[in-house]
C-alpha atoms as a PDB file:
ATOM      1  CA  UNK A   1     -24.639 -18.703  16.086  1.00  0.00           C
ATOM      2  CA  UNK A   2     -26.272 -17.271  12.386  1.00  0.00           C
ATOM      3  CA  UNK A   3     -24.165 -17.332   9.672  1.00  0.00           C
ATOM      4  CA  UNK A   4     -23.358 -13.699   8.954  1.00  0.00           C
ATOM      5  CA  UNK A   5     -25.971 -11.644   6.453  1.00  0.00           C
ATOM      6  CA  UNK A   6     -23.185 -10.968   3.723  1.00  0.00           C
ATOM      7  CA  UNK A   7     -22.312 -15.030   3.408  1.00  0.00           C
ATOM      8  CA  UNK A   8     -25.574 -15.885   3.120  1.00  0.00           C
ATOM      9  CA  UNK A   9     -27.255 -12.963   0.542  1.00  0.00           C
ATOM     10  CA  UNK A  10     -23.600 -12.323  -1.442  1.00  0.00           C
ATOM     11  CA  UNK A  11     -22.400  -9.612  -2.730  1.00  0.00           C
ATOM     12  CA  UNK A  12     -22.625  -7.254  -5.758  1.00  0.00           C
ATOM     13  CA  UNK A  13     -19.435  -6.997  -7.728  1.00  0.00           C
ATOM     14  CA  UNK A  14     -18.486  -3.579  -9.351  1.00  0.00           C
ATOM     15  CA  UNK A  15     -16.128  -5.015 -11.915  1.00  0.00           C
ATOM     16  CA  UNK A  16     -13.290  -3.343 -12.871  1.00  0.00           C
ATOM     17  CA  UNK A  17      -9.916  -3.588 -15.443  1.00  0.00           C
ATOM     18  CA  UNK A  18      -7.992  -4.285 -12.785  1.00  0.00           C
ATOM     19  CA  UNK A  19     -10.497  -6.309 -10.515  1.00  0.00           C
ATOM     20  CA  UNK A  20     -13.408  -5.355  -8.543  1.00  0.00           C
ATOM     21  CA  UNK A  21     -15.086  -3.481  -5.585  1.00  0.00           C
ATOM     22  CA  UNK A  22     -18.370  -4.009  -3.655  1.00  0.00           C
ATOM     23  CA  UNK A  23     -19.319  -2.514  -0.176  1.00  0.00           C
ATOM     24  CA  UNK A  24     -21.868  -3.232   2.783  1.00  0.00           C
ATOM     25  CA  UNK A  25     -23.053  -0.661   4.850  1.00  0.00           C
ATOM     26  CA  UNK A  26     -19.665  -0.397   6.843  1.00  0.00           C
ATOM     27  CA  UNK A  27     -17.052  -1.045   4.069  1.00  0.00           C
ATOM     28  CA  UNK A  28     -16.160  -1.017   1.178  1.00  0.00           C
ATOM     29  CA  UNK A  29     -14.006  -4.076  -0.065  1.00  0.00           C
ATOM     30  CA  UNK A  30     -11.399  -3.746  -3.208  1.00  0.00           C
ATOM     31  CA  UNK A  31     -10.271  -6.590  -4.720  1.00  0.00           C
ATOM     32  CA  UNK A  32      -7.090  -6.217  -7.333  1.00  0.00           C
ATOM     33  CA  UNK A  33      -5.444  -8.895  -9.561  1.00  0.00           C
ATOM     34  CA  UNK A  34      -1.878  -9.417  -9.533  1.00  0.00           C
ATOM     35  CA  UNK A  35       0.795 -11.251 -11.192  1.00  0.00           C
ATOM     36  CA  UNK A  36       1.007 -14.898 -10.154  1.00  0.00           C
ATOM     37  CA  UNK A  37       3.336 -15.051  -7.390  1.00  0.00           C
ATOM     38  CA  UNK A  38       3.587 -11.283  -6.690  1.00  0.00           C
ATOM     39  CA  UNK A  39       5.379 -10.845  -3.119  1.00  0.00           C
ATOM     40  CA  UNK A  40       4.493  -8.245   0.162  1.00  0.00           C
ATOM     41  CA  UNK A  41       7.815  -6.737  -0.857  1.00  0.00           C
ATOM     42  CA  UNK A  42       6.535  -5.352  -4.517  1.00  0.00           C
ATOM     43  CA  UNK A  43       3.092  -3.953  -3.141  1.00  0.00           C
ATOM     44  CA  UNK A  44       3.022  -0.460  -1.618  1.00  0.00           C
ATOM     45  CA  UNK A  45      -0.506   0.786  -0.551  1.00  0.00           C
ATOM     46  CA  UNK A  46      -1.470   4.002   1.172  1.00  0.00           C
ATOM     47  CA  UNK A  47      -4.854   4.509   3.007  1.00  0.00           C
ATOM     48  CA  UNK A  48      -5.849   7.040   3.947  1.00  0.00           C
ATOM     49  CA  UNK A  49      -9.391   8.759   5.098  1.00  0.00           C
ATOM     50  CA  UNK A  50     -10.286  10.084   1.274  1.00  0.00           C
ATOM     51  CA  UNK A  51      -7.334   8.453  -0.604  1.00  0.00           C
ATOM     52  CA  UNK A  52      -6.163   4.904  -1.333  1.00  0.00           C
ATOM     53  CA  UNK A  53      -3.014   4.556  -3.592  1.00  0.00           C
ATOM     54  CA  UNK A  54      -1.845   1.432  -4.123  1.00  0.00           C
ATOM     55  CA  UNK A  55       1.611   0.455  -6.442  1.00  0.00           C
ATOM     56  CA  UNK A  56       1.839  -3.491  -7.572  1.00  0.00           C
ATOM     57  CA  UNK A  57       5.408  -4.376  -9.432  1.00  0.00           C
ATOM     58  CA  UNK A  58       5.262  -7.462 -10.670  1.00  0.00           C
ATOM     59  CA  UNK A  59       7.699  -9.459 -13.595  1.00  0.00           C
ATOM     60  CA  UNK A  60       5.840  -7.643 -16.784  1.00  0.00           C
ATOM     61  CA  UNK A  61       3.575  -4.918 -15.349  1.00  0.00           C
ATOM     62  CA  UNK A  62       2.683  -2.110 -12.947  1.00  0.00           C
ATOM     63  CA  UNK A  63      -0.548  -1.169 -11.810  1.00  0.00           C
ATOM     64  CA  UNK A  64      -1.571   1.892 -10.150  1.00  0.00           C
ATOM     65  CA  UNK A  65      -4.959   2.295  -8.215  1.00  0.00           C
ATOM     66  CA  UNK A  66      -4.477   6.362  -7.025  1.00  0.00           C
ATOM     67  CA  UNK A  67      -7.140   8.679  -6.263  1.00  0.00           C
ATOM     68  CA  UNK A  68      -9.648  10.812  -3.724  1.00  0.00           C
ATOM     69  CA  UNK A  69     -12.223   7.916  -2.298  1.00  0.00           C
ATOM     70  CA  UNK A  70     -15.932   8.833  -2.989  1.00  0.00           C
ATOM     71  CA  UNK A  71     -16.325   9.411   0.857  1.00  0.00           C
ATOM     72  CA  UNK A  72     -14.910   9.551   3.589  1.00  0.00           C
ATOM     73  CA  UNK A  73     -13.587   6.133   5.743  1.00  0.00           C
ATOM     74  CA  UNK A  74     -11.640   5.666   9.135  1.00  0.00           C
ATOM     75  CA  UNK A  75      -7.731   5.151   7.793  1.00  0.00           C
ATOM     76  CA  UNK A  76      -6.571   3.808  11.056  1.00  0.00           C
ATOM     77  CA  UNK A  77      -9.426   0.383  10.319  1.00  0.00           C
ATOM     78  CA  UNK A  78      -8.612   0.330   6.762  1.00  0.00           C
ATOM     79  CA  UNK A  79      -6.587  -2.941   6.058  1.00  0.00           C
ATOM     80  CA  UNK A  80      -4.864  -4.573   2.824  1.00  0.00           C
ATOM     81  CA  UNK A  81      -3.846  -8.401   2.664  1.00  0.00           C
ATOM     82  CA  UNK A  82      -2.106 -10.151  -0.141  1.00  0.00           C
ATOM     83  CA  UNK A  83      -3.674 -13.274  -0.603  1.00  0.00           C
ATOM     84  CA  UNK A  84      -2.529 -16.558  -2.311  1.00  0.00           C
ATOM     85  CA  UNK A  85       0.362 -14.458  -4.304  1.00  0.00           C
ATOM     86  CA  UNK A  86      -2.917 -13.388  -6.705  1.00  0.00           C
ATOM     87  CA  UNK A  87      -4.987 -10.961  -5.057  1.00  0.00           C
ATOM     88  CA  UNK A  88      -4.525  -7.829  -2.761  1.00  0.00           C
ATOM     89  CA  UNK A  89      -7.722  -7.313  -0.495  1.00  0.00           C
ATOM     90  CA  UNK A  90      -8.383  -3.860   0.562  1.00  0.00           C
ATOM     91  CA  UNK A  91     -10.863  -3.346   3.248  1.00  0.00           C
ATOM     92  CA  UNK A  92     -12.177   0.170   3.933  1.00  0.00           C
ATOM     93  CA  UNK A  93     -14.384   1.319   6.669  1.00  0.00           C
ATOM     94  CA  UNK A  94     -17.119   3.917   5.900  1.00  0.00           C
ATOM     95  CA  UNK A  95     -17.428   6.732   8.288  1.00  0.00           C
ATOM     96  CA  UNK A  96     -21.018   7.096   6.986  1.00  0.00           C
ATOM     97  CA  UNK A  97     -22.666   3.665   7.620  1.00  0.00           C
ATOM     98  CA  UNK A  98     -26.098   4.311   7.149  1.00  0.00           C
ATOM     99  CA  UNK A  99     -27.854   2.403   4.615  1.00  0.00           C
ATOM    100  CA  UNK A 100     -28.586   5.306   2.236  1.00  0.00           C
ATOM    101  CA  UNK A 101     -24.827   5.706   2.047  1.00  0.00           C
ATOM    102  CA  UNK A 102     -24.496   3.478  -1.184  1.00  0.00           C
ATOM    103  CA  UNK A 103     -21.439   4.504  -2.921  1.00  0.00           C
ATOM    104  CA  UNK A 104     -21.754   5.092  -6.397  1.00  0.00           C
ATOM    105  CA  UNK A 105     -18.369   5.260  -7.772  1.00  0.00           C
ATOM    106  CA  UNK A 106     -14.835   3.882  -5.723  1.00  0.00           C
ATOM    107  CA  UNK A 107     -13.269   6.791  -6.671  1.00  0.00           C
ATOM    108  CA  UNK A 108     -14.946  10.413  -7.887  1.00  0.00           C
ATOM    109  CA  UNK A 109     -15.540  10.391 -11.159  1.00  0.00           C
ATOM    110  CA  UNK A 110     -13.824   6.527 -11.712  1.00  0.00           C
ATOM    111  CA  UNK A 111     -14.849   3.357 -11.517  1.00  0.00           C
ATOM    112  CA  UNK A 112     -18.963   4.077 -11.353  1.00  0.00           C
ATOM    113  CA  UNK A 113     -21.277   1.230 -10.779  1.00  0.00           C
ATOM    114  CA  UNK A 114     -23.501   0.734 -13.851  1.00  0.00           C
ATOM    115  CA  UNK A 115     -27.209   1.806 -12.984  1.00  0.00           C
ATOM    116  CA  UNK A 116     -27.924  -1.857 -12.439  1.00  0.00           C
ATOM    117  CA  UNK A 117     -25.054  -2.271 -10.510  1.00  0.00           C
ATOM    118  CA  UNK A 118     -25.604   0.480  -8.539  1.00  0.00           C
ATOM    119  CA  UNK A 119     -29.335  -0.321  -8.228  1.00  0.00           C
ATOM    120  CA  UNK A 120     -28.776  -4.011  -7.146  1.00  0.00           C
ATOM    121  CA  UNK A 121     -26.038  -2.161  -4.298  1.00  0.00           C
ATOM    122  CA  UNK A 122     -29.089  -0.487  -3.151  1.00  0.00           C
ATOM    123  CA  UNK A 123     -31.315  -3.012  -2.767  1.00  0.00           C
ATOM    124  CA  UNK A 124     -28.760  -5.274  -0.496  1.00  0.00           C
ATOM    125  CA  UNK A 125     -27.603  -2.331   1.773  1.00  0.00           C
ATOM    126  CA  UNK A 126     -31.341  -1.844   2.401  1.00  0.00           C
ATOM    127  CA  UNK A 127     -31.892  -5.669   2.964  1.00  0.00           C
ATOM    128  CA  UNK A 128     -28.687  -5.605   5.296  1.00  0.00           C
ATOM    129  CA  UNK A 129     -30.135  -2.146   7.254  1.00  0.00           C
ATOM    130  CA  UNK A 130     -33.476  -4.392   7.289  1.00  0.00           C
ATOM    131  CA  UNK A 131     -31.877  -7.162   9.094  1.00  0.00           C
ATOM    132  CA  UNK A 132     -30.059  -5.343  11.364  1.00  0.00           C
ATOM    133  CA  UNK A 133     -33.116  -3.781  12.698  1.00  0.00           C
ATOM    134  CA  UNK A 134     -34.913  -7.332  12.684  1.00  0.00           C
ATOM    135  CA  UNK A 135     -32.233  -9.557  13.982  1.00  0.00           C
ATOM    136  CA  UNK A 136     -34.494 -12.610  14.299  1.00  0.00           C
ATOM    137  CA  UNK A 137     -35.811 -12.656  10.541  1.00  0.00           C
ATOM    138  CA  UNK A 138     -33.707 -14.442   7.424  1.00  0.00           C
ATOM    139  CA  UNK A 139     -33.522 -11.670   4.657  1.00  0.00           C
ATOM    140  CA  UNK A 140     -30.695 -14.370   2.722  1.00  0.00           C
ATOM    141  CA  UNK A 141     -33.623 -15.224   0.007  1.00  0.00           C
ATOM    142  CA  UNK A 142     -35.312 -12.175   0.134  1.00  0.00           C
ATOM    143  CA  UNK A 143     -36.611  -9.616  -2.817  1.00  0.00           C
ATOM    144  CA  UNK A 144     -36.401  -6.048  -2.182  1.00  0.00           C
ATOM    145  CA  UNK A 145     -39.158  -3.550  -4.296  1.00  0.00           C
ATOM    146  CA  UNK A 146     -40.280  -0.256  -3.971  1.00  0.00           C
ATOM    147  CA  UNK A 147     -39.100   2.966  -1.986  1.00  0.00           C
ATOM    148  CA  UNK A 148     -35.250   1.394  -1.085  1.00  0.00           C
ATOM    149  CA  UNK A 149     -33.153   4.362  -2.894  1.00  0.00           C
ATOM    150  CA  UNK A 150     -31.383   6.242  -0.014  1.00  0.00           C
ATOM    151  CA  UNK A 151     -31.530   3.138   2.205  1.00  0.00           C
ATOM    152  CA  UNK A 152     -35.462   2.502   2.012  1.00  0.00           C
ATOM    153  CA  UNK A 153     -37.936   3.922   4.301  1.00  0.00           C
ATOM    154  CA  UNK A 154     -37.682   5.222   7.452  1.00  0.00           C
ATOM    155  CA  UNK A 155     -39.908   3.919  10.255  1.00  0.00           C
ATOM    156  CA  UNK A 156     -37.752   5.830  13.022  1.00  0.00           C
ATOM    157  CA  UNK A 157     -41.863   7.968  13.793  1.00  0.00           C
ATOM    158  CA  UNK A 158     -43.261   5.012  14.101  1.00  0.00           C
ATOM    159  CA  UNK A 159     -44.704   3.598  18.059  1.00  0.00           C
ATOM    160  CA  UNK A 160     -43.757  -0.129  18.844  1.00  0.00           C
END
């Protein structure tokens, strides 16, 4: 079996003050720093299908992650782990999971990608849409240049 397309052509952090968030064309992954040794018991998050809100109480501080998603996701797939006592994993899945759906901003109006950022997004959602369509090819090392805003061309007209 191939290793899956994100391991092998990474990902493309959106870093934030509290962490980071990055998505493929079906989710959208938020990753949020915690107090070493923070327990399940002090974390309360809420997902739902425009909203994530998500309370941490550790020993010295209290973060809060609250607002309306950029778009929509399903909240009945949308998962959060705590992992190693460090780091709470959210995993959001995009209703919309076309390539062209690149996500600017986590929330609307907060936490934008850069234009690089955003830009480099792009380009891998495209390259991910690319091998979907073309299981058999290796798109890990590949460059991506040229018409790939809104999820790169579309060769639906064209006859096999």
């Amino acid at each position: 079996m191939s290793v899956h397309f994100e391991e092998r052509s990474g990902v493309v952090p959106c870093p934030t003050s509290w962490g980071s968030w990055y998505q493929t064309m079906e989710e959208v992954f938020i990753e949020v720093n915690v107090p070493q040794g923070t327990s399940g018991k002090e974390v309360k998050c809420t997902l739902g299908s425009r909203q994530v809100e998500l309370h941490v109480k550790g020993k010295e501080i209290f973060k809060t992650l609250k607002g309306r998603l950029y778009d929509s996701t399903v909240s009945d797939e949308s998962t959060w782990t705590l992992e190693d006592k460090v780091l709470i994993r959210i995993v959001l899945m995009k209703t919309n999971r076309a390539a062209g759906n690149c996500w600017p901003s986590l929330l609307e109006g907060e936490y934008c990608a850069d234009a690089w950022v955003q830009d480099q997004m792009q380009r891998k959602l495209t390259l991910e849409r690319f091998h979907r369509e073309n299981p058999g090819f290796d798109f890990s090392g590949a460059e991506i240049s040229g018409n790939f805003a809104g999820g790169g061309p579309d060769f639906s007209s064209l006859q096999k």
